[in-house]
Protein backbone atom coordinates (compact mmCIF):
# COMPACT_ATOMS: atom_id res chain seq x y z
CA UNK A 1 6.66 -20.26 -14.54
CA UNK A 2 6.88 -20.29 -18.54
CA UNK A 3 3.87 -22.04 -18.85
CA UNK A 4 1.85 -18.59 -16.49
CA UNK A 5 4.01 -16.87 -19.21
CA UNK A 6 2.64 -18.46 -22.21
CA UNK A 7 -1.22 -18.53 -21.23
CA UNK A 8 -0.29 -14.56 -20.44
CA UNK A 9 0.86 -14.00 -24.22
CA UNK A 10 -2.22 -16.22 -25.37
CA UNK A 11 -4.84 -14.11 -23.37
CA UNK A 12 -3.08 -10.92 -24.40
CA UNK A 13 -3.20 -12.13 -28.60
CA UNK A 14 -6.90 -13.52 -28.15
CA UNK A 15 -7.75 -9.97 -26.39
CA UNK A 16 -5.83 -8.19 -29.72
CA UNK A 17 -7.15 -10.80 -32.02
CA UNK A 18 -11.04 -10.17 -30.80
CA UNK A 19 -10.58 -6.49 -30.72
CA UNK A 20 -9.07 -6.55 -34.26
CA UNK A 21 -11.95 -8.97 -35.37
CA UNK A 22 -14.63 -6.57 -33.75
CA UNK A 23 -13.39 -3.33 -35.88
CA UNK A 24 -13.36 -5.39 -39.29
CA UNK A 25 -16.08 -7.60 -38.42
CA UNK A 26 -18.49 -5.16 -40.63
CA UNK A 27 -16.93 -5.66 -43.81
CA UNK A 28 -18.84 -8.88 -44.90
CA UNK A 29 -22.15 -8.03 -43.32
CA UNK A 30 -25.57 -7.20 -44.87
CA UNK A 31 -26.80 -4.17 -44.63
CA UNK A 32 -30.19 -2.77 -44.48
CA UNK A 33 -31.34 1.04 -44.78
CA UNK A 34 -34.68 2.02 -43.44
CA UNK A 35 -36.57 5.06 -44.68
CA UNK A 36 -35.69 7.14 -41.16
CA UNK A 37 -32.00 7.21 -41.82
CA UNK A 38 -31.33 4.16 -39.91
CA UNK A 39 -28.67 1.36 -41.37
CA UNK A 40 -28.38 -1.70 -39.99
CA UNK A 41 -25.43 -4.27 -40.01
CA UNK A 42 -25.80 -7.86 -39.78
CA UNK A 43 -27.25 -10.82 -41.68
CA UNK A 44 -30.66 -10.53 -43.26
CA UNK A 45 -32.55 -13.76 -41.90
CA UNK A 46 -36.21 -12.83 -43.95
CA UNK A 47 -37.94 -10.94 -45.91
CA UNK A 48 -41.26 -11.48 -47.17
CA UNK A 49 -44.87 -11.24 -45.91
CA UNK A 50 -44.74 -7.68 -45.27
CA UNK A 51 -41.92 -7.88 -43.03
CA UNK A 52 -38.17 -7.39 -42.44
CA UNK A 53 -36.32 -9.63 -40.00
CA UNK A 54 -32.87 -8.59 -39.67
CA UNK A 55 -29.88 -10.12 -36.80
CA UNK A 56 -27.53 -7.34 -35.45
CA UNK A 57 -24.73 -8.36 -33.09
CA UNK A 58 -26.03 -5.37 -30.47
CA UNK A 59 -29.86 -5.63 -30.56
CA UNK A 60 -30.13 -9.08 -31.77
CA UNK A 61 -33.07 -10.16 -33.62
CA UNK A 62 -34.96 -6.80 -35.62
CA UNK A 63 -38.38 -7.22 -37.09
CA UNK A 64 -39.81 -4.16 -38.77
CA UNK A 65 -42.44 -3.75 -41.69
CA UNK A 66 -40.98 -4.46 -45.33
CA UNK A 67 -42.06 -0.72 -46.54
CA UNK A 68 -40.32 0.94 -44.19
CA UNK A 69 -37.13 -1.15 -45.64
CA UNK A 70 -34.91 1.85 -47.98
CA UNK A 71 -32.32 -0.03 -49.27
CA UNK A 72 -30.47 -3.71 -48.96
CA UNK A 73 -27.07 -4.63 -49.38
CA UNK A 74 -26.07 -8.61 -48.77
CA UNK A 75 -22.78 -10.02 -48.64
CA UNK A 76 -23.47 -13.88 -50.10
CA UNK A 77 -26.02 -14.28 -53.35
CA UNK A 78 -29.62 -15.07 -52.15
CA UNK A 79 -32.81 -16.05 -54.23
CA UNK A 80 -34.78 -13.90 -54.84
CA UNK A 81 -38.51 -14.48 -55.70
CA UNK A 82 -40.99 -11.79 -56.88
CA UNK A 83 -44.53 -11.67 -56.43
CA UNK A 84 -45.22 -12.08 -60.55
CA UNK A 85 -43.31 -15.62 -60.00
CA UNK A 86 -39.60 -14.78 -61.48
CA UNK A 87 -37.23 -15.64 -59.55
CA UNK A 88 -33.38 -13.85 -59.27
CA UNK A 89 -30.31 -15.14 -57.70
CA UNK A 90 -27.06 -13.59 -56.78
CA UNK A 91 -26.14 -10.90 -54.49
CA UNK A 92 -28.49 -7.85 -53.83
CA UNK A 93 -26.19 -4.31 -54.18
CA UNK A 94 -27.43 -1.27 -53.64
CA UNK A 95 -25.81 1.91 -55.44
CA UNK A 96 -27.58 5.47 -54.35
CA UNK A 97 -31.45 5.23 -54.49
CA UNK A 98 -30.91 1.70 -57.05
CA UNK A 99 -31.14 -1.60 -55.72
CA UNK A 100 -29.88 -4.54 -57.99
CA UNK A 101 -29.59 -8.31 -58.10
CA UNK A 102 -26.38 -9.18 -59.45
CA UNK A 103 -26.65 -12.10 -61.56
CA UNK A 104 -24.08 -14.32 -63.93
CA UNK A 105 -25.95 -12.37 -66.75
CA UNK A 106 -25.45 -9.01 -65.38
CA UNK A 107 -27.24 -6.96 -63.10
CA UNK A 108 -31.20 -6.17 -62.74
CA UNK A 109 -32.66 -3.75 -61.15
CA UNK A 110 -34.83 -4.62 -58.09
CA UNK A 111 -37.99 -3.04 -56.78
CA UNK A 112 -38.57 -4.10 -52.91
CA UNK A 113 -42.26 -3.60 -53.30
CA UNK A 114 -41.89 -6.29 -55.79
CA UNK A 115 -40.23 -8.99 -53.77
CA UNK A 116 -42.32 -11.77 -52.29
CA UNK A 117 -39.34 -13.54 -50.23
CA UNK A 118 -35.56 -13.63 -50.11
CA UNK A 119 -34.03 -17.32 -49.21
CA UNK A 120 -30.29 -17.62 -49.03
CA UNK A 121 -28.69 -19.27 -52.80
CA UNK A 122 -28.26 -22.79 -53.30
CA UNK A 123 -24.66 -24.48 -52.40
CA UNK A 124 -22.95 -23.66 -55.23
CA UNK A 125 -24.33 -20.34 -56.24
CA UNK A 126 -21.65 -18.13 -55.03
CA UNK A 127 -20.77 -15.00 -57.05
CA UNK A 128 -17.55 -13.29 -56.73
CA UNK A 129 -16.46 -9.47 -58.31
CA UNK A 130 -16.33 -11.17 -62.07
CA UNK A 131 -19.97 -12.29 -61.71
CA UNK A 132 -21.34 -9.43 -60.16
CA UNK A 133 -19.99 -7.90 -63.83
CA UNK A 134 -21.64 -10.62 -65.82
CA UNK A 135 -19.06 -12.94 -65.75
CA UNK A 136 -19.79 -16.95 -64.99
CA UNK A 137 -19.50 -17.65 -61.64
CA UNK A 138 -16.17 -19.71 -60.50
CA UNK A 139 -16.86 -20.92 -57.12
CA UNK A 140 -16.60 -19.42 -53.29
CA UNK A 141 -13.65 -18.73 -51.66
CA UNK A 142 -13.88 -18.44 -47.58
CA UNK A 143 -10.78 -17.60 -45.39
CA UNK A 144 -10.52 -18.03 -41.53
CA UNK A 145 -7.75 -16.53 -39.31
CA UNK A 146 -7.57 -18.36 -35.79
CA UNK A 147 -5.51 -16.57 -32.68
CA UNK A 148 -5.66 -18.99 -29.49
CA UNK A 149 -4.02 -20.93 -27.06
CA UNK A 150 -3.49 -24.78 -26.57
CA UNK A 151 -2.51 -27.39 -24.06
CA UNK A 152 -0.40 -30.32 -25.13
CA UNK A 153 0.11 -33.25 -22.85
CA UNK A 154 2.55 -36.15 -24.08
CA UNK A 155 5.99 -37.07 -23.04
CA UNK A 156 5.77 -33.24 -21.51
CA UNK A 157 3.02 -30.81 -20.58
CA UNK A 158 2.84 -27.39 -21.85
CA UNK A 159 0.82 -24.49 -22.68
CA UNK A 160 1.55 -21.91 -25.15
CA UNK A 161 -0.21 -19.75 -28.15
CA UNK A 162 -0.90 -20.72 -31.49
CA UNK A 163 -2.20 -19.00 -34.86
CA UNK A 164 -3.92 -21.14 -37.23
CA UNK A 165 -5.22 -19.97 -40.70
CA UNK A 166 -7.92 -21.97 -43.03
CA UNK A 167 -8.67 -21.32 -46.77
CA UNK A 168 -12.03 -23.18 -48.36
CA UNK A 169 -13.20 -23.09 -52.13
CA UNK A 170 -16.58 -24.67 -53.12
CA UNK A 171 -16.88 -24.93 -56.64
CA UNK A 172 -19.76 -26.67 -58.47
CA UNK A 173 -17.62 -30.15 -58.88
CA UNK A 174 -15.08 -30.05 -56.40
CA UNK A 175 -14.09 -28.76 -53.16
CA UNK A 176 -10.86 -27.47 -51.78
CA UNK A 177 -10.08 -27.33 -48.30
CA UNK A 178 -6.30 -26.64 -46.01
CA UNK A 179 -6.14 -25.94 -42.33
CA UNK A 180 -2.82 -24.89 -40.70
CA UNK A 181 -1.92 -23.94 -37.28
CA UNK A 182 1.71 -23.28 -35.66
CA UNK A 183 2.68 -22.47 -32.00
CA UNK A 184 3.35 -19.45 -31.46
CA UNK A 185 6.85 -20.56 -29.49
CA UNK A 186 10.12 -22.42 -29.65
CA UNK A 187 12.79 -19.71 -30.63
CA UNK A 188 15.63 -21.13 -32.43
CA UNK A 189 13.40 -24.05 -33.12
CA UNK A 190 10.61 -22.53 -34.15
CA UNK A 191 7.90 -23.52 -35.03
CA UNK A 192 8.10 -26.48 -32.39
CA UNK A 193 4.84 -27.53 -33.42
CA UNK A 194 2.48 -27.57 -37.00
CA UNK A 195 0.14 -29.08 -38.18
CA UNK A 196 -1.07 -28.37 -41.72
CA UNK A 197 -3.92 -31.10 -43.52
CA UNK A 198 -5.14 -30.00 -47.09
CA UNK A 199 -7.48 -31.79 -48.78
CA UNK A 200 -9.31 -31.81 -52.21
CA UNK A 201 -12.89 -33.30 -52.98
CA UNK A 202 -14.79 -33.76 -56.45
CA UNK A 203 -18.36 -34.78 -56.19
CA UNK A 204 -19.03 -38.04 -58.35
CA UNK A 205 -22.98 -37.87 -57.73
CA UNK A 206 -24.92 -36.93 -55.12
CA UNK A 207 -23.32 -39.45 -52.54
CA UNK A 208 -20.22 -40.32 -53.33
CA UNK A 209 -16.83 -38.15 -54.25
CA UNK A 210 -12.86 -38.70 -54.82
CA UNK A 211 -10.59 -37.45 -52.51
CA UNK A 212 -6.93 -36.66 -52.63
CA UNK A 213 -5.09 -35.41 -49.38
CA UNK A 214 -1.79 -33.92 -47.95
CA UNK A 215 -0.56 -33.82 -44.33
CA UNK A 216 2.20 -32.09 -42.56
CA UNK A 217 3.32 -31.77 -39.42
CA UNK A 218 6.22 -31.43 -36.93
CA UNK A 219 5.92 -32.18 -33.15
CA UNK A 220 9.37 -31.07 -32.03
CA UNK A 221 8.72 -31.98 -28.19
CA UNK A 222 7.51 -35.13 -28.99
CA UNK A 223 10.74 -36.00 -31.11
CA UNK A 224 9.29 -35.62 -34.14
CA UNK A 225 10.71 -33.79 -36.67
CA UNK A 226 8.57 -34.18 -39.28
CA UNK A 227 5.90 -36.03 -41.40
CA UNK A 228 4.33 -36.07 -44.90
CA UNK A 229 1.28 -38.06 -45.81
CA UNK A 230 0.44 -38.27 -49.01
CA UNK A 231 -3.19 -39.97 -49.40
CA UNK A 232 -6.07 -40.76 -51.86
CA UNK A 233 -9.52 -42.61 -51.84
CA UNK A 234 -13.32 -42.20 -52.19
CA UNK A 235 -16.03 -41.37 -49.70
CA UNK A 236 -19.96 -41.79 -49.39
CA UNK A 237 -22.23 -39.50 -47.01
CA UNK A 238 -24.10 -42.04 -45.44
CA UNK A 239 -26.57 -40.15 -43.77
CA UNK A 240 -27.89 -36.36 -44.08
CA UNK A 241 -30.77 -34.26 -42.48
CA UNK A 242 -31.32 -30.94 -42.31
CA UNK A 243 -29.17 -30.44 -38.88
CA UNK A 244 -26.59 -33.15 -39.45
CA UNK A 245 -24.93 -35.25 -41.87
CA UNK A 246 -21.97 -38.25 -41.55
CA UNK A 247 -19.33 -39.39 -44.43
CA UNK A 248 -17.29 -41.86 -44.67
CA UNK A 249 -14.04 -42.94 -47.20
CA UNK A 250 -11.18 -44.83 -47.11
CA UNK A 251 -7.74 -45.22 -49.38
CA UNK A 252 -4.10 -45.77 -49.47
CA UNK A 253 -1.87 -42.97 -47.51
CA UNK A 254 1.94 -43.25 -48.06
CA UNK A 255 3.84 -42.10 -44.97
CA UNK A 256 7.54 -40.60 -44.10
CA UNK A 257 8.45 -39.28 -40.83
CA UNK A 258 11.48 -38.27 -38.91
CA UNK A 259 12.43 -38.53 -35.08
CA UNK A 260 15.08 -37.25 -33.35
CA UNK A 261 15.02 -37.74 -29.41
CA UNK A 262 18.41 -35.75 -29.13
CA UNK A 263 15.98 -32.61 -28.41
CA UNK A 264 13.74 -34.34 -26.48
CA UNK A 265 16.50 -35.17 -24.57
CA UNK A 266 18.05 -31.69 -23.57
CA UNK A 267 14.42 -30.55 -22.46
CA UNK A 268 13.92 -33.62 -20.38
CA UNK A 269 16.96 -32.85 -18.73
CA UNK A 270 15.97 -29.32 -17.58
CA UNK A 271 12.43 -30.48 -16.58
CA UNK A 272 14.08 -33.53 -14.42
CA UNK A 273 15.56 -30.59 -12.37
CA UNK A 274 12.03 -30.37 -11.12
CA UNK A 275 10.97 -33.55 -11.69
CA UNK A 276 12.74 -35.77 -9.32
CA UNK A 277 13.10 -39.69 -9.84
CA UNK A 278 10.84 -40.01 -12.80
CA UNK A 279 12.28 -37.07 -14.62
CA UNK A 280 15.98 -38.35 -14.22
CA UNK A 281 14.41 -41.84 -15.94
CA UNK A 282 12.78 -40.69 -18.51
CA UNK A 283 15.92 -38.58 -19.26
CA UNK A 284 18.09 -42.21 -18.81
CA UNK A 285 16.13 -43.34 -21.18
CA UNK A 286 16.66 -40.42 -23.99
CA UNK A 287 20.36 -40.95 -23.62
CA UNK A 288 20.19 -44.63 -24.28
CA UNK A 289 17.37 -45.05 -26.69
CA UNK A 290 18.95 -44.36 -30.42
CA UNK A 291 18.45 -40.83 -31.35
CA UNK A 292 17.05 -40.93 -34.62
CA UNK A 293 14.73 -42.73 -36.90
CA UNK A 294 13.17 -42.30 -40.35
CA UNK A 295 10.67 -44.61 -41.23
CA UNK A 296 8.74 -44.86 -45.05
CA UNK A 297 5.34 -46.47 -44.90
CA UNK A 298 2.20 -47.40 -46.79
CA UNK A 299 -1.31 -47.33 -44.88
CA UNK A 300 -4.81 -48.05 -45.48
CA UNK A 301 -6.77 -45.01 -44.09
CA UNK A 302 -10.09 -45.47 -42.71
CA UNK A 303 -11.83 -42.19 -41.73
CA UNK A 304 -15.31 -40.71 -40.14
CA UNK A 305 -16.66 -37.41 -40.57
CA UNK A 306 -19.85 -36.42 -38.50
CA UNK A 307 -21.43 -33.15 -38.27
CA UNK A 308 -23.92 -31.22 -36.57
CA UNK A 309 -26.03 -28.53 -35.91
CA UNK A 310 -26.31 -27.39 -32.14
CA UNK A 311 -27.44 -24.63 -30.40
CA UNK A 312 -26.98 -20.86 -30.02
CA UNK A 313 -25.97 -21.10 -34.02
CA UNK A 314 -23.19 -23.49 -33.40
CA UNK A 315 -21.57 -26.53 -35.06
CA UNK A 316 -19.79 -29.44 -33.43
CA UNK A 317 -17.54 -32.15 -35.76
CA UNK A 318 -16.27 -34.88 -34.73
CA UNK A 319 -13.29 -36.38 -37.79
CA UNK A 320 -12.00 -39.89 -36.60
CA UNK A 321 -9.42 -41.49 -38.54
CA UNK A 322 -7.46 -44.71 -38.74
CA UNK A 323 -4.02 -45.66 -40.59
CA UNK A 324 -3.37 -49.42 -40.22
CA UNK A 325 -0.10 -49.92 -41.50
CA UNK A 326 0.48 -52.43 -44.57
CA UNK A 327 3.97 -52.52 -44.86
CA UNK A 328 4.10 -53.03 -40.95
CA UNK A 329 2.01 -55.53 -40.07
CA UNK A 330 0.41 -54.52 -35.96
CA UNK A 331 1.16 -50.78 -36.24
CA UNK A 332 -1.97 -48.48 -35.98
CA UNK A 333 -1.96 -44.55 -35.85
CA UNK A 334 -4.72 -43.02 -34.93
CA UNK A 335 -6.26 -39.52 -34.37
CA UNK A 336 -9.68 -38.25 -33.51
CA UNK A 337 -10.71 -34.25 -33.24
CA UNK A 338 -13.72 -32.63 -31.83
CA UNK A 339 -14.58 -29.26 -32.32
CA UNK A 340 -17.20 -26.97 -31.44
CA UNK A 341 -17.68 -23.42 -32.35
CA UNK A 342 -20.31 -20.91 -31.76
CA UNK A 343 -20.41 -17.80 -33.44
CA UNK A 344 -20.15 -13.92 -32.06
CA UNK A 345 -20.74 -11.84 -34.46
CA UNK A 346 -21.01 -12.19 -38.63
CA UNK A 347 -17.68 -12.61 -38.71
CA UNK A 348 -16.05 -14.27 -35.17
CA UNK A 349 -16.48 -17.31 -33.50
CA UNK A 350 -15.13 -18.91 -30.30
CA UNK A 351 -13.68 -22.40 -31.16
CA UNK A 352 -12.86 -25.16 -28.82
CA UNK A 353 -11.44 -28.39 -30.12
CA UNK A 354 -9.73 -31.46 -28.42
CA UNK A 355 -7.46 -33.30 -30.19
CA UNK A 356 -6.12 -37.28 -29.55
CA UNK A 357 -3.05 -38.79 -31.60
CA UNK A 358 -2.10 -42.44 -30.85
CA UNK A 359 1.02 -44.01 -32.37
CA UNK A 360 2.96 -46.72 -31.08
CA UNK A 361 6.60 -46.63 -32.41
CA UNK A 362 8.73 -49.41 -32.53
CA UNK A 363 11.97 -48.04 -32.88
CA UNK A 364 11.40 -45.92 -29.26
CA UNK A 365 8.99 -48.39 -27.56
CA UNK A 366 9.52 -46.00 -24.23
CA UNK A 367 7.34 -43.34 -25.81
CA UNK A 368 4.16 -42.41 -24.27
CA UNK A 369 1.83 -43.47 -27.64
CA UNK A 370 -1.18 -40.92 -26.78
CA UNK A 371 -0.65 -37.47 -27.12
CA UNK A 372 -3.66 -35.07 -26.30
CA UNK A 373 -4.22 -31.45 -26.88
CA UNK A 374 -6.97 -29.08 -25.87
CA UNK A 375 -7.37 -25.57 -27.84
CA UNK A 376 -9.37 -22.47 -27.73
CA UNK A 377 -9.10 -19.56 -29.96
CA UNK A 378 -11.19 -16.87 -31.34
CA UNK A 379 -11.73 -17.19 -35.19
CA UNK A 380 -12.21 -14.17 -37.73
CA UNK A 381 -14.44 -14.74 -41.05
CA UNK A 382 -13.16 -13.06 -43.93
């Protein structure tokens, strides 16, 4: 019966969550004004040989001539080319009748009838409020609030909804990356499940970058009360094409963690209620197994990265990792994530990942080692 409840509160938030997302989807979206009155909303896909082709999340894909085009407003920089040969990048603003291109040295003014094509900027070539006022540029910051539910499936089976919330910078050296997500659940215990990974990039050439990484997370029904990894290495993309690319990198990770069955064991006990023989084992087995253990760790950490490019505008990753423990010789953990998301609008996609952790643990050899979870959510751009 609490798990009906739970997917009820997770259909309820993701119903709140994509009717929030719908009414401030419009806020980072291009705009386009056409000489009948008529503004569109969306993302400016071309613009060049005499025509406009424009994406709106209602009508879909708009084509209509360039000199019927009034005004444009876009919410990322773009390059600009004119048909003399100059060339402008940063974002395109619009202010009354005026059109500009807002570039690190200021802002010029922009005649449509002048343009030959607009192409989206180069990585990199982000430009915040300080550029569009002259100021250098300092890199792109991206945010990403996630409202969803999961299923878990370890020593127990449950359902329940989660929030999960993602910052990105891309700056011209180095990268900055942290995803977090908590269930939504657990009362006095709360949260009774997170998972936070942060991770920081700088780009040594083309190929090949540093990397420095933190991990939290806390698994409360899985007797876990906690764990910190602390990690740092070096990576290569091996391969890249214009749909897909795969890296690679490895390092040391230092590891502490924290279990406590005595939790475990109280919720066990309920569920054997309904469980019959099996439950009243497994609950034996919490009773006589020790309750605790903290455990302090070096391991080597040997990880895969592959994305892609698939259809309806969506992207699928697939992040496999090892850590093959050096201070105890045999002991592997292991986790692998897929994901796939396809967007909605400008601003919200539908996400669905499936997540694998494997861990065999010495001190409770009784423990189920895989623990699987499948999400879904709906995620808001901002």
């Amino acid at each position: 019966m609490r798990s009906y409840c739970s997917i009820g509160r997770a259909a309820i938030i993701l119903a709140v969550a994509l009717g929030t997302g719908l009414a401030l989807a419009d806020a980072a979206k291009d705009t386009m004004a056409l000489n009948n009155g008529d503004v569109l909303s969306g993302t400016l896909k071309e613009f060049g040989d005499g025509a406009a082709v424009f994406h709106t999340a209602l009508a879909g894909m708009v084509i209509v001539p360039a000199e019927e085009v009034r005004a444009i407003t876009t919410a990322e920089p773009r390059r600009v080319y004119l048909v003399n040969g100059e060339e402008l990048t940063g974002r395109i603003l619009t202010e009354g009748n005026a059109v500009y291109v807002a570039s690190p040295t200021g802002r010029v003014a922009l005649d449509l009838a002048d343009v030959a094509d607009i192409m989206p900027a180069p990585e990199g070539g982000a430009f915040d409020e300080a550029v569009e006022a002259g100021a250098p540029s300092a890199g792109r910051n991206t945010f990403e609030l996630e409202l969803g539910a999961l299923w878990r499936s370890g020593v127990r089976d449950y359902s329940e909804p989660f929030a999960a919330f993602m910052w990105r910078y891309e700056g011209e050296r180095w990268d900055f990356e942290s995803r977090a997500r908590v269930a939504l659940s657990g009362g006095g215990d709360f949260p009774l499940y997170f998972l936070s990974q942060s991770e920081w990039r700088r780009e040594l050439d083309d190929r090949y970058y540093g990397l420095f990484a933190v991990d939290m997370e806390r698994d409360r029904r899985e007797g876990l009360e906690w764990r910190f990894d602390l990690g740092a290495g070096a990576g290569r993309r091996l391969w890249e094409t214009n749909a897909q690319h795969l890296d690679a990198d490895t390092g040391l990770t230092l590891t502490a963690d924290y279990f406590d069955l005595g939790g475990m064991e109280r919720g066990v006990r309920r569920e054997a209620l309904d469980g019959g023989l099996g439950g009243w084992r497994s609950a034996a087995y919490y009773r006589s197994a020790g309750r605790t253990h903290h455990e302090t760790e070096a391991a080597w950490r040997v990880r895969l990265q592959y994305t892609r490019d698939v259809f309806l505008d969506g992207e699928f990753t697939e992040d496999l990792v090892f850590y093959p423990s050096l201070t105890d010789w045999g002991q592997l953990r292991a986790r692998s994530e897929s994901v796939i998301r396809f967007p909605l609008s400008t601003n919200l996609n539908l996400r669905f990942d499936v997540l694998f952790d494997y861990q065999r643990h010495r001190a409770f050899p009784g423990l189920d080692p895989w623990r699987a979870t499948v999400g879904a959510g709906i995620v808001w751009d901002f």
